[in-house]
PDB file of N, CA and C in Angstrom:
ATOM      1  N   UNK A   1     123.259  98.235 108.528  1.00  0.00           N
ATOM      2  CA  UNK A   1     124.002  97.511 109.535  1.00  0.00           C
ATOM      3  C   UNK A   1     123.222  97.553 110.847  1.00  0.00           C
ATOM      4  N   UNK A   2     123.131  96.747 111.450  1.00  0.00           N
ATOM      5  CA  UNK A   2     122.304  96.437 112.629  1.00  0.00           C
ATOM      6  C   UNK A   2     123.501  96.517 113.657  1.00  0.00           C
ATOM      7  N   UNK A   3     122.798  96.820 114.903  1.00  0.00           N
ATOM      8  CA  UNK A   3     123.815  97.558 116.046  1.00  0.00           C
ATOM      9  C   UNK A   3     124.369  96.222 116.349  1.00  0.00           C
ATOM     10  N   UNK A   4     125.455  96.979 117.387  1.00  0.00           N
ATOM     11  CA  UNK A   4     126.368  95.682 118.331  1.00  0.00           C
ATOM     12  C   UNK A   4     125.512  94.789 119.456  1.00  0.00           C
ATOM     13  N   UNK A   5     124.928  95.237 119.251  1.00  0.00           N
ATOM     14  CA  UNK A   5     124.077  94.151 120.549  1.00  0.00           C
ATOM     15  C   UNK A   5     123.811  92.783 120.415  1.00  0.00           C
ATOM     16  N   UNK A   6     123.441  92.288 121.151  1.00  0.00           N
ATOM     17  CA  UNK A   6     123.824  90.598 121.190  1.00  0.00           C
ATOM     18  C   UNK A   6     122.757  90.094 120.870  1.00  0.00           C
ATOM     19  N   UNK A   7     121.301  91.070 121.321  1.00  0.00           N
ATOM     20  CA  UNK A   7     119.947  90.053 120.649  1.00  0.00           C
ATOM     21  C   UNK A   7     119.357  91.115 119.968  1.00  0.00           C
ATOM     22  N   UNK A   8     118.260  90.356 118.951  1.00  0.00           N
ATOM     23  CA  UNK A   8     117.589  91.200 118.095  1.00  0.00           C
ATOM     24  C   UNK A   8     116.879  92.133 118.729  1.00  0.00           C
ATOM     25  N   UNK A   9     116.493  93.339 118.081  1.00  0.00           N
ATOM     26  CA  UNK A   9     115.839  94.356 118.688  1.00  0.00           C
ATOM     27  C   UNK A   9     114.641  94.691 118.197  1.00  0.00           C
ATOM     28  N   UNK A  10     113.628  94.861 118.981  1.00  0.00           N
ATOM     29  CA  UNK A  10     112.361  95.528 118.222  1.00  0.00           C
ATOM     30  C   UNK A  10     112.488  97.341 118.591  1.00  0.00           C
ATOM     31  N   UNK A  11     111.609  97.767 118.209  1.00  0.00           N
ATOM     32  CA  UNK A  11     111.305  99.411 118.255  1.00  0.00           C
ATOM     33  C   UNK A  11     109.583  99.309 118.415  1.00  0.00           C
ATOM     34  N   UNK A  12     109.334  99.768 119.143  1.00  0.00           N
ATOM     35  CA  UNK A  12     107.174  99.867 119.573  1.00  0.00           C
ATOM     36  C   UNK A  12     107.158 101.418 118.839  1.00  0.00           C
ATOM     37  N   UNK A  13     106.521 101.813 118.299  1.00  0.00           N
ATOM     38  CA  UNK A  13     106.033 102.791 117.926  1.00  0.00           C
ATOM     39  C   UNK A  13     104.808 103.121 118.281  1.00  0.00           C
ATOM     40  N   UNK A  14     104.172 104.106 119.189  1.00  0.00           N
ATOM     41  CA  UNK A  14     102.612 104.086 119.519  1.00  0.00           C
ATOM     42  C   UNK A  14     101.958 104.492 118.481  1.00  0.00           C
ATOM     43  N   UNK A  15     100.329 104.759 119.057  1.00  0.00           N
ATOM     44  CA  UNK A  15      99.805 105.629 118.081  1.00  0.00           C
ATOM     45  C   UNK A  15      99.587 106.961 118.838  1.00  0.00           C
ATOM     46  N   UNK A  16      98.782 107.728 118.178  1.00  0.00           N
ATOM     47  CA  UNK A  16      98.727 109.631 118.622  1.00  0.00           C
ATOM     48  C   UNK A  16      98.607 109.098 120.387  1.00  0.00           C
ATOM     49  N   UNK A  17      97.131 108.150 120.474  1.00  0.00           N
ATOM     50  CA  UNK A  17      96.322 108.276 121.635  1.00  0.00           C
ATOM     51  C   UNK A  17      96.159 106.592 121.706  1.00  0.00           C
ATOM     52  N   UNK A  18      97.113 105.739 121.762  1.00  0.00           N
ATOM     53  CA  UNK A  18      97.533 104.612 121.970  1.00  0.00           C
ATOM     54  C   UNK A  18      98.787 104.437 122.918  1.00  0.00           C
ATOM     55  N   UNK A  19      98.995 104.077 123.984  1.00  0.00           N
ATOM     56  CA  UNK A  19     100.116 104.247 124.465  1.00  0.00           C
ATOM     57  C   UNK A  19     100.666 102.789 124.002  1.00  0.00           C
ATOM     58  N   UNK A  20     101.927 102.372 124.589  1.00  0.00           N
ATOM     59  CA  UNK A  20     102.573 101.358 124.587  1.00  0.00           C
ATOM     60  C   UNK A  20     102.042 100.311 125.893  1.00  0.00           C
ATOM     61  N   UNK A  21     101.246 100.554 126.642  1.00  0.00           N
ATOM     62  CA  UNK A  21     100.710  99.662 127.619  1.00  0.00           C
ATOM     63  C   UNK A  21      99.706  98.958 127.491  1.00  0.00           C
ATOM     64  N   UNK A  22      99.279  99.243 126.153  1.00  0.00           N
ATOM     65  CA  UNK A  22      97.703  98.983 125.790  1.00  0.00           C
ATOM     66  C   UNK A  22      97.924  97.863 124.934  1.00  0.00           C
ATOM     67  N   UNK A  23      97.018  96.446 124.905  1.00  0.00           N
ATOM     68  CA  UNK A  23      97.590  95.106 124.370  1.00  0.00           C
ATOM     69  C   UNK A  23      97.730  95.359 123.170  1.00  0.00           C
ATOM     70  N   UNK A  24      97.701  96.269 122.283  1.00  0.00           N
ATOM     71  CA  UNK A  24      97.942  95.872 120.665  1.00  0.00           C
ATOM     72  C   UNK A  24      99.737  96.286 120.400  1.00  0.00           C
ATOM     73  N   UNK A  25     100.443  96.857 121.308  1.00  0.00           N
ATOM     74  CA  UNK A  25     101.525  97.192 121.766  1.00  0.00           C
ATOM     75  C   UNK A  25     102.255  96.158 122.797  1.00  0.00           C
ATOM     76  N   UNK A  26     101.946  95.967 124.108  1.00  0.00           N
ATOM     77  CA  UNK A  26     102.161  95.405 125.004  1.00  0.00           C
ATOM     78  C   UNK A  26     102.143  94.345 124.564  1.00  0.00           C
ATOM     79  N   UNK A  27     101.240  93.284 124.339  1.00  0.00           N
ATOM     80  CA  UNK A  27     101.596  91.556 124.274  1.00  0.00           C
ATOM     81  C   UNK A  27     102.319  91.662 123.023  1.00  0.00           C
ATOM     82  N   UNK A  28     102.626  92.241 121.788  1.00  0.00           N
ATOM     83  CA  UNK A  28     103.733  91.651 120.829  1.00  0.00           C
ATOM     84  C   UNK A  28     105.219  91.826 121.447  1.00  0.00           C
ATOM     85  N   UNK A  29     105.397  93.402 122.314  1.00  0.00           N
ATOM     86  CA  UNK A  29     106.841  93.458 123.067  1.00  0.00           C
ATOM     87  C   UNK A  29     107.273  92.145 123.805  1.00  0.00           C
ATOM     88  N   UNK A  30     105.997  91.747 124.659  1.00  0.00           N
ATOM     89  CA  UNK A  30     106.057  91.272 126.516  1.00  0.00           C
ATOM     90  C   UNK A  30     106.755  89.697 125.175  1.00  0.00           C
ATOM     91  N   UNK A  31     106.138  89.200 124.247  1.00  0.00           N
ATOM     92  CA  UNK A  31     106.322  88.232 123.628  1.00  0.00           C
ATOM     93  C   UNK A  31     107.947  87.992 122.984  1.00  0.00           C
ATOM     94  N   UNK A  32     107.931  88.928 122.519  1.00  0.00           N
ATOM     95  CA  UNK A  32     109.226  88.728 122.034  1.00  0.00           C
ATOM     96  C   UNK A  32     110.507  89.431 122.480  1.00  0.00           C
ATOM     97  N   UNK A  33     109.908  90.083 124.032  1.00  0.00           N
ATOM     98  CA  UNK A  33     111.155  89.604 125.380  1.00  0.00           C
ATOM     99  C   UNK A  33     111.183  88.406 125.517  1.00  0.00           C
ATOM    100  N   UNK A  34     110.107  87.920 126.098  1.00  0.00           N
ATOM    101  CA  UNK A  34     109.819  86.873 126.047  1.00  0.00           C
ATOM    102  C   UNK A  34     111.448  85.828 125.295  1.00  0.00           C
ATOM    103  N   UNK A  35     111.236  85.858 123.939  1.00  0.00           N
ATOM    104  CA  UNK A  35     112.297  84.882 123.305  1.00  0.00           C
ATOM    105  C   UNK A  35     113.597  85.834 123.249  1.00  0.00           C
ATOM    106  N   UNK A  36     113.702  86.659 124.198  1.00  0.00           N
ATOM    107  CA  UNK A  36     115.161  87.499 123.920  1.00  0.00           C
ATOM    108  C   UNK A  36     115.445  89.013 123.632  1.00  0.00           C
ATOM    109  N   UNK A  37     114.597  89.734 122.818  1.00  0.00           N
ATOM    110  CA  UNK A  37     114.333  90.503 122.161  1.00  0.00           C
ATOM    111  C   UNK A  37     114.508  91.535 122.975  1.00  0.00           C
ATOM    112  N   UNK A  38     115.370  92.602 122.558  1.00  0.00           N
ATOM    113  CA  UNK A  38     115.440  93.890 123.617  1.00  0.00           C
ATOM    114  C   UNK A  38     114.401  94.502 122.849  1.00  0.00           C
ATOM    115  N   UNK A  39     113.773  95.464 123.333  1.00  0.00           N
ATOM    116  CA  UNK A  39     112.246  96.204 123.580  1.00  0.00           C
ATOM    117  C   UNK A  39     112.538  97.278 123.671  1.00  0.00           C
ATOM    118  N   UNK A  40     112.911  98.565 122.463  1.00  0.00           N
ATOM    119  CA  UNK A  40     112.746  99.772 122.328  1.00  0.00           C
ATOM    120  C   UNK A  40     111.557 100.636 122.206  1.00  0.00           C
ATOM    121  N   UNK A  41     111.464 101.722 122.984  1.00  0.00           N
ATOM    122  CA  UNK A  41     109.842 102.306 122.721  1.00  0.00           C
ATOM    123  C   UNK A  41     110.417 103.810 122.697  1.00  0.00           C
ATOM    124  N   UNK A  42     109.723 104.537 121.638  1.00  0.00           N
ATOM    125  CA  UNK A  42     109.276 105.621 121.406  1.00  0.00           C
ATOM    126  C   UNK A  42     107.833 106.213 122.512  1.00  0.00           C
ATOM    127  N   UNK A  43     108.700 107.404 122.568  1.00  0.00           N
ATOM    128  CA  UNK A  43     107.774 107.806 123.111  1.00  0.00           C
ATOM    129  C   UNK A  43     107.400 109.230 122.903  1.00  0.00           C
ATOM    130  N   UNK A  44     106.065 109.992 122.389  1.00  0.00           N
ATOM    131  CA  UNK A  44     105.494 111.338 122.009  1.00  0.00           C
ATOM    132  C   UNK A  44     104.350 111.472 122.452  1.00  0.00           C
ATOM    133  N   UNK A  45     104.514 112.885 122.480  1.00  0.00           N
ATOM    134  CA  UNK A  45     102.951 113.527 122.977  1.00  0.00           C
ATOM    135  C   UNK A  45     102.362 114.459 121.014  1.00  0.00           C
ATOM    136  N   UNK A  46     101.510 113.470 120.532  1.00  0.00           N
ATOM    137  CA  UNK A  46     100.957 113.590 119.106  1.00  0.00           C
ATOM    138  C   UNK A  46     100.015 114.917 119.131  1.00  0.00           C
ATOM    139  N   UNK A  47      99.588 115.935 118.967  1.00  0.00           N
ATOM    140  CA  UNK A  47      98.434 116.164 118.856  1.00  0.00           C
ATOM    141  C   UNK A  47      97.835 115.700 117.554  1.00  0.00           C
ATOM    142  N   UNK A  48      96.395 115.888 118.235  1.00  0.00           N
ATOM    143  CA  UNK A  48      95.377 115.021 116.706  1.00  0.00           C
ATOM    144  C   UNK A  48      95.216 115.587 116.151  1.00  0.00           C
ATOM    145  N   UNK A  49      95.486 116.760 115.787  1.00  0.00           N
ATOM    146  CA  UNK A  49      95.555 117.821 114.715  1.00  0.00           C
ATOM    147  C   UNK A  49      96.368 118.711 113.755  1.00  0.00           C
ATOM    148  N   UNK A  50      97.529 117.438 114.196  1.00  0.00           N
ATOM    149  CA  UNK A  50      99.056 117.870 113.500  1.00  0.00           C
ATOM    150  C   UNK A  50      98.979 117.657 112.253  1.00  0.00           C
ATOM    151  N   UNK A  51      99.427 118.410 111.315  1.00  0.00           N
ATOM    152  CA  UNK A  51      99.356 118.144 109.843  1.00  0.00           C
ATOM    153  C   UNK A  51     100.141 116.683 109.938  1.00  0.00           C
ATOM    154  N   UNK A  52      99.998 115.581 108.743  1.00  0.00           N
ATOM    155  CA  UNK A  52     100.227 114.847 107.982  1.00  0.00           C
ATOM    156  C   UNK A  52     101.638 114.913 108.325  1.00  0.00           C
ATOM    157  N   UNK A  53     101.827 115.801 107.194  1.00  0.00           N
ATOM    158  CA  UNK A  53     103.567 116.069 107.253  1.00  0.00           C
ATOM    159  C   UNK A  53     104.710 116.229 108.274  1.00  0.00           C
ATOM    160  N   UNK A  54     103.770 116.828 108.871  1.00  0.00           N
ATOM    161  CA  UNK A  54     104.758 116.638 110.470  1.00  0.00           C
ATOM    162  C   UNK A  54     104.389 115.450 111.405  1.00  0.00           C
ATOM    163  N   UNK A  55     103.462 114.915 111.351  1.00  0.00           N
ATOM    164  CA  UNK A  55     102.919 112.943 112.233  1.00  0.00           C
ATOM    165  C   UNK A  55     104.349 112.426 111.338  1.00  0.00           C
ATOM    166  N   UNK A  56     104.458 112.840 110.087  1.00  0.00           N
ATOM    167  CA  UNK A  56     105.748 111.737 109.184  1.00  0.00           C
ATOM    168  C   UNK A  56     107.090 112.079 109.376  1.00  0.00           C
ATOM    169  N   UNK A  57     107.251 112.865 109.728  1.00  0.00           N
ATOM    170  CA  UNK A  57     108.855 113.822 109.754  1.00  0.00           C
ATOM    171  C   UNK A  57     108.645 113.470 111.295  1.00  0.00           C
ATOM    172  N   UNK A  58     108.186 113.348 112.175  1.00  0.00           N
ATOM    173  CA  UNK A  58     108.297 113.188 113.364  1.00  0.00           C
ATOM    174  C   UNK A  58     108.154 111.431 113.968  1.00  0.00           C
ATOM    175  N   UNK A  59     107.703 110.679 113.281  1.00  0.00           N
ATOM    176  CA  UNK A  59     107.820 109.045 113.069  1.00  0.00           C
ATOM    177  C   UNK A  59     109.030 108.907 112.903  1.00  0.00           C
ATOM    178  N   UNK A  60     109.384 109.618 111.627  1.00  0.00           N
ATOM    179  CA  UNK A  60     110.563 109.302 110.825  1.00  0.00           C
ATOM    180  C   UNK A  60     111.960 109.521 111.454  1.00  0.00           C
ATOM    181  N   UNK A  61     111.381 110.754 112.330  1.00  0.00           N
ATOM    182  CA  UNK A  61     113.003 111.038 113.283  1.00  0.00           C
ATOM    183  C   UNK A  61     112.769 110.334 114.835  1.00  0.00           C
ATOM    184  N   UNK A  62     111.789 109.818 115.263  1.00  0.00           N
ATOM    185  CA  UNK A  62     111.633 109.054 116.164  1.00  0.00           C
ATOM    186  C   UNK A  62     112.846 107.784 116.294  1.00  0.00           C
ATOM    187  N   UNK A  63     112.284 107.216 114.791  1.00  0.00           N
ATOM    188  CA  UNK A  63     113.072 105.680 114.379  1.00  0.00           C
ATOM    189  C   UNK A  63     114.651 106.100 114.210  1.00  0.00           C
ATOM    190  N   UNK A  64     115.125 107.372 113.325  1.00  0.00           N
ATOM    191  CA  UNK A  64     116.509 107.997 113.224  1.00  0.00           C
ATOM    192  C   UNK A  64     117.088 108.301 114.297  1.00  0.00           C
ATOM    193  N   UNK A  65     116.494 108.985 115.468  1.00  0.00           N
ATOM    194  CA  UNK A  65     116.726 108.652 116.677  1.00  0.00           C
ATOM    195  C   UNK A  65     117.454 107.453 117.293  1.00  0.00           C
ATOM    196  N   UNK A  66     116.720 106.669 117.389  1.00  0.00           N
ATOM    197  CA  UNK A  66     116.831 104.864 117.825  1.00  0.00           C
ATOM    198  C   UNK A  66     118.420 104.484 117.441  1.00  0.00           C
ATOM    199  N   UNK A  67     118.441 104.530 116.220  1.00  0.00           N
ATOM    200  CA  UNK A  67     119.721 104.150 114.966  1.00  0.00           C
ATOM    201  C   UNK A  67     120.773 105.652 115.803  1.00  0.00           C
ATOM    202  N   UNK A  68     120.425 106.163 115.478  1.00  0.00           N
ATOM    203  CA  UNK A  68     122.101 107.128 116.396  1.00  0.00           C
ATOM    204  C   UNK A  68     122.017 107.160 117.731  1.00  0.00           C
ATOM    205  N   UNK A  69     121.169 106.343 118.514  1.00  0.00           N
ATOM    206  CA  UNK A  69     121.656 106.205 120.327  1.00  0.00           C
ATOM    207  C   UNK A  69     121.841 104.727 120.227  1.00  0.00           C
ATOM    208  N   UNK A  70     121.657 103.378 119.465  1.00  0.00           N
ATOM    209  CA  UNK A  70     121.987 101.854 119.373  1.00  0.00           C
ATOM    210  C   UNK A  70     123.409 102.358 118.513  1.00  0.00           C
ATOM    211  N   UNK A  71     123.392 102.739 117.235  1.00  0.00           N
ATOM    212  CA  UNK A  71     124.487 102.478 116.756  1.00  0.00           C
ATOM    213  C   UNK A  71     124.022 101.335 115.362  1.00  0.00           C
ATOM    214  N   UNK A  72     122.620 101.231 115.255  1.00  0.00           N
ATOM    215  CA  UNK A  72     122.302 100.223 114.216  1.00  0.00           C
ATOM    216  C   UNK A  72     121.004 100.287 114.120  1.00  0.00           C
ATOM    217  N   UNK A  73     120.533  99.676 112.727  1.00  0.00           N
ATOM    218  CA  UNK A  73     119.108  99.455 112.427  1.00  0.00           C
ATOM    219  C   UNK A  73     118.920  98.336 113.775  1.00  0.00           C
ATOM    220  N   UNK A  74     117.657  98.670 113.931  1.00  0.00           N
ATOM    221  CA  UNK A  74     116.747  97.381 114.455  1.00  0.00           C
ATOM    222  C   UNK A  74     116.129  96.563 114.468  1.00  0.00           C
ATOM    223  N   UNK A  75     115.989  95.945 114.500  1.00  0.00           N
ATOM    224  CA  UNK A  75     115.309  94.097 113.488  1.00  0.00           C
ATOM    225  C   UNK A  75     113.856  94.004 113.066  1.00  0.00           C
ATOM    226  N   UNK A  76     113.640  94.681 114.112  1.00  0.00           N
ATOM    227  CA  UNK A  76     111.624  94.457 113.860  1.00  0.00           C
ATOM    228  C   UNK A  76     111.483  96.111 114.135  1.00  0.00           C
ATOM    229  N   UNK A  77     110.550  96.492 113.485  1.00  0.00           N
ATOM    230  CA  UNK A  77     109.692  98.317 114.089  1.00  0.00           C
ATOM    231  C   UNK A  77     108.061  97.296 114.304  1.00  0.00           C
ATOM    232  N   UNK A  78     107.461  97.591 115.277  1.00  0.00           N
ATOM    233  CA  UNK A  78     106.175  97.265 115.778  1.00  0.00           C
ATOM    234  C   UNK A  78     105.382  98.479 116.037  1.00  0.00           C
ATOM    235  N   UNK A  79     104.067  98.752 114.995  1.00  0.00           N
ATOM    236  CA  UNK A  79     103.518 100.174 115.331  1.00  0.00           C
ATOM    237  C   UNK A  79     102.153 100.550 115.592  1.00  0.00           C
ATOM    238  N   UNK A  80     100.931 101.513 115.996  1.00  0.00           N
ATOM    239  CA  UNK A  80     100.336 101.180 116.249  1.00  0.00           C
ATOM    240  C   UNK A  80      99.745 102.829 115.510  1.00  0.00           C
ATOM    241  N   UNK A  81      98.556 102.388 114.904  1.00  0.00           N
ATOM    242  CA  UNK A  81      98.112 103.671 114.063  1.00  0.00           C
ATOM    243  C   UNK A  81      99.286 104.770 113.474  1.00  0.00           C
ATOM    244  N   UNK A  82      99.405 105.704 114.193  1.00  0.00           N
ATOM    245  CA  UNK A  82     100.698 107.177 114.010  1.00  0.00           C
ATOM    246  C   UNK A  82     101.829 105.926 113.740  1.00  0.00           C
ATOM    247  N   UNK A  83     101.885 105.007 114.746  1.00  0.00           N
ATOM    248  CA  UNK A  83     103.543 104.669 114.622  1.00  0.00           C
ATOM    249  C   UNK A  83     103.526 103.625 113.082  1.00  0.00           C
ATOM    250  N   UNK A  84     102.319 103.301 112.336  1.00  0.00           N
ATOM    251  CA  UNK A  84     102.618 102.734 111.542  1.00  0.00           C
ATOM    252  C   UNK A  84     103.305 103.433 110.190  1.00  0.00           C
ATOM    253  N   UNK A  85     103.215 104.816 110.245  1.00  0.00           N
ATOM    254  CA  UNK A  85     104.145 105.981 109.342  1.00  0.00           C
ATOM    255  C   UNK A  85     105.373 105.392 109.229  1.00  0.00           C
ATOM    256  N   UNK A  86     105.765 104.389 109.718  1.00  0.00           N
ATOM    257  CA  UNK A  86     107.006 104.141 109.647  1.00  0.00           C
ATOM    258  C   UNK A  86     107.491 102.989 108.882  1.00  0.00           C
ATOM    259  N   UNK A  87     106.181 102.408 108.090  1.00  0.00           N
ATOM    260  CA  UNK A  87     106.558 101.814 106.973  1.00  0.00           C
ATOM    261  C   UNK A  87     107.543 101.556 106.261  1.00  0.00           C
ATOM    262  N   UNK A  88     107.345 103.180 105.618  1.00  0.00           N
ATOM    263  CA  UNK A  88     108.266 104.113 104.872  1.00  0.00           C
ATOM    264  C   UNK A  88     109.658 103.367 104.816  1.00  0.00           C
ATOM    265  N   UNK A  89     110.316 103.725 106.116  1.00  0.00           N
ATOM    266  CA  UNK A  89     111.299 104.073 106.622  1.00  0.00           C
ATOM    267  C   UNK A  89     111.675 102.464 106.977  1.00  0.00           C
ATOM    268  N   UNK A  90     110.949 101.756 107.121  1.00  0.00           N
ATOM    269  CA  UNK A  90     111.073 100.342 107.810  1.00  0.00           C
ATOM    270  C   UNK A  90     112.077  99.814 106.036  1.00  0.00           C
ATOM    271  N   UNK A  91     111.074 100.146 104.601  1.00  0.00           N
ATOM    272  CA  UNK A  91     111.000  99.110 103.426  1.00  0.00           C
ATOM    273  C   UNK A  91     111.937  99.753 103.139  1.00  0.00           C
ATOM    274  N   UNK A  92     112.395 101.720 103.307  1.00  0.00           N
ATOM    275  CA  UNK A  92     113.878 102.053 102.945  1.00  0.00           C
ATOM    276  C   UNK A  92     115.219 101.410 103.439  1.00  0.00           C
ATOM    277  N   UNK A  93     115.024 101.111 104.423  1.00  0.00           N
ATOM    278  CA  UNK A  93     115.760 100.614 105.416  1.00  0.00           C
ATOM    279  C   UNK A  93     116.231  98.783 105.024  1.00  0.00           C
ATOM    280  N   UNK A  94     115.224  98.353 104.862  1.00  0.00           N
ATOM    281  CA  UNK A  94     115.529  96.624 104.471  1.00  0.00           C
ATOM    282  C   UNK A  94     115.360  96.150 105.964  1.00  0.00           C
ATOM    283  N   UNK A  95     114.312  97.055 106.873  1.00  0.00           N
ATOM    284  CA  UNK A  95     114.568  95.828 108.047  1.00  0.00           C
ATOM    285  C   UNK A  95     113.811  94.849 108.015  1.00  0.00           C
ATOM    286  N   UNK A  96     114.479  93.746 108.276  1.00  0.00           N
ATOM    287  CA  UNK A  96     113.549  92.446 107.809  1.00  0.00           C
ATOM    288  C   UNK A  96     112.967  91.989 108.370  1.00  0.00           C
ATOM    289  N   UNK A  97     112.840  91.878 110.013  1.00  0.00           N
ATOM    290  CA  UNK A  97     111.343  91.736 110.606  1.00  0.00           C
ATOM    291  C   UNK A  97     111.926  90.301 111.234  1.00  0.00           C
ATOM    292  N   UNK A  98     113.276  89.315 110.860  1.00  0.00           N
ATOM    293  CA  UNK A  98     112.918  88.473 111.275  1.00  0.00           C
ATOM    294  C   UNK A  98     114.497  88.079 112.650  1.00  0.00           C
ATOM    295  N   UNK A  99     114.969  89.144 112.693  1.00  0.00           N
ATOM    296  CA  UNK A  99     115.803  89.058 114.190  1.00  0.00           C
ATOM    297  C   UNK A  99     117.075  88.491 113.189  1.00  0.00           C
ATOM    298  N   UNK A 100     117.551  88.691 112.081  1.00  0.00           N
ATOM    299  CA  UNK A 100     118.569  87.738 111.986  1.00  0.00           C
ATOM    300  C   UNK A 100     118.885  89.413 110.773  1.00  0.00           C
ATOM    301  N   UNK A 101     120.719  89.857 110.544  1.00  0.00           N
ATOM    302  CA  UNK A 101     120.721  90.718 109.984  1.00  0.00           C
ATOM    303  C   UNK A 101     120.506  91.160 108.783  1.00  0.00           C
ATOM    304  N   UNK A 102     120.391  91.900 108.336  1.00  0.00           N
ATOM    305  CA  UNK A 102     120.039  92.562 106.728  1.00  0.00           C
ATOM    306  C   UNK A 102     120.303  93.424 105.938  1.00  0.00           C
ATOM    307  N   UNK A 103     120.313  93.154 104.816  1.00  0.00           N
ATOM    308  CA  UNK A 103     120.910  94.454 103.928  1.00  0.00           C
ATOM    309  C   UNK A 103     120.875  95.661 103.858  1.00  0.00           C
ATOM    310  N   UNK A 104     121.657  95.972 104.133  1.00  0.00           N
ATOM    311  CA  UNK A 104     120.851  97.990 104.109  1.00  0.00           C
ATOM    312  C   UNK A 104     121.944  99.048 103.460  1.00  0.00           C
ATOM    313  N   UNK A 105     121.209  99.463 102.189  1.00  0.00           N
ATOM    314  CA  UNK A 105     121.975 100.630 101.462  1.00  0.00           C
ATOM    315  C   UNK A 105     121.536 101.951 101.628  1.00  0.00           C
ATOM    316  N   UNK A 106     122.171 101.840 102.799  1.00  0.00           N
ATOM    317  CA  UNK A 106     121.863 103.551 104.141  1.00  0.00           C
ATOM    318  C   UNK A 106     122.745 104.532 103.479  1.00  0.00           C
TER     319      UNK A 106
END
């Protein structure tokens, strides 16, 4: 179930040593404010030497995060190296990427 909010939502996910200001982040958000889109960002301090397992358990509760302060999945996840761990969690989820709602057997 996707939250109460009135327009679709993205989620930015950085990478370790990518912030969200940097264009591979920045122009897909600035864009799809642009057509409406509220603009969620994660935000962590990664070290580059964190096991595997914890970069994923820590993606993973980033996005779980998001979903218990909205109240709903979010339409698009946008990620950038680290934040692309969230695959996972995107194809468990059924979010469909295209702003309009979707199935989800949460």
């Amino acid at each position: 179930m996707h939250s109460g909010l009135n327009h679709p939502i993205v989620v930015r996910l950085p990478g370790a040593r990518f912030d969200i200001d940097r264009p591979g982040l920045f122009w897909p958000a600035r864009a799809l404010a642009l057509q409406g889109w509220q603009v969620w960002t994660a935000v962590w301090n990664m070290p580059m030497d964190q096991p595997a397992e914890e970069r994923q358990e820590l993606v993973d509760s980033a996005v779980d995060h998001f979903v218990d302060q909205v109240g709903g999945l979010p339409h698009l996840v946008v990620g950038k190296s680290v934040g692309t761990l969230a695959a996972g969690w995107v194809a468990d989820h059924s979010v469909s990427g295209s702003g309009q709602p979707s199935t989800c057997a949460c």
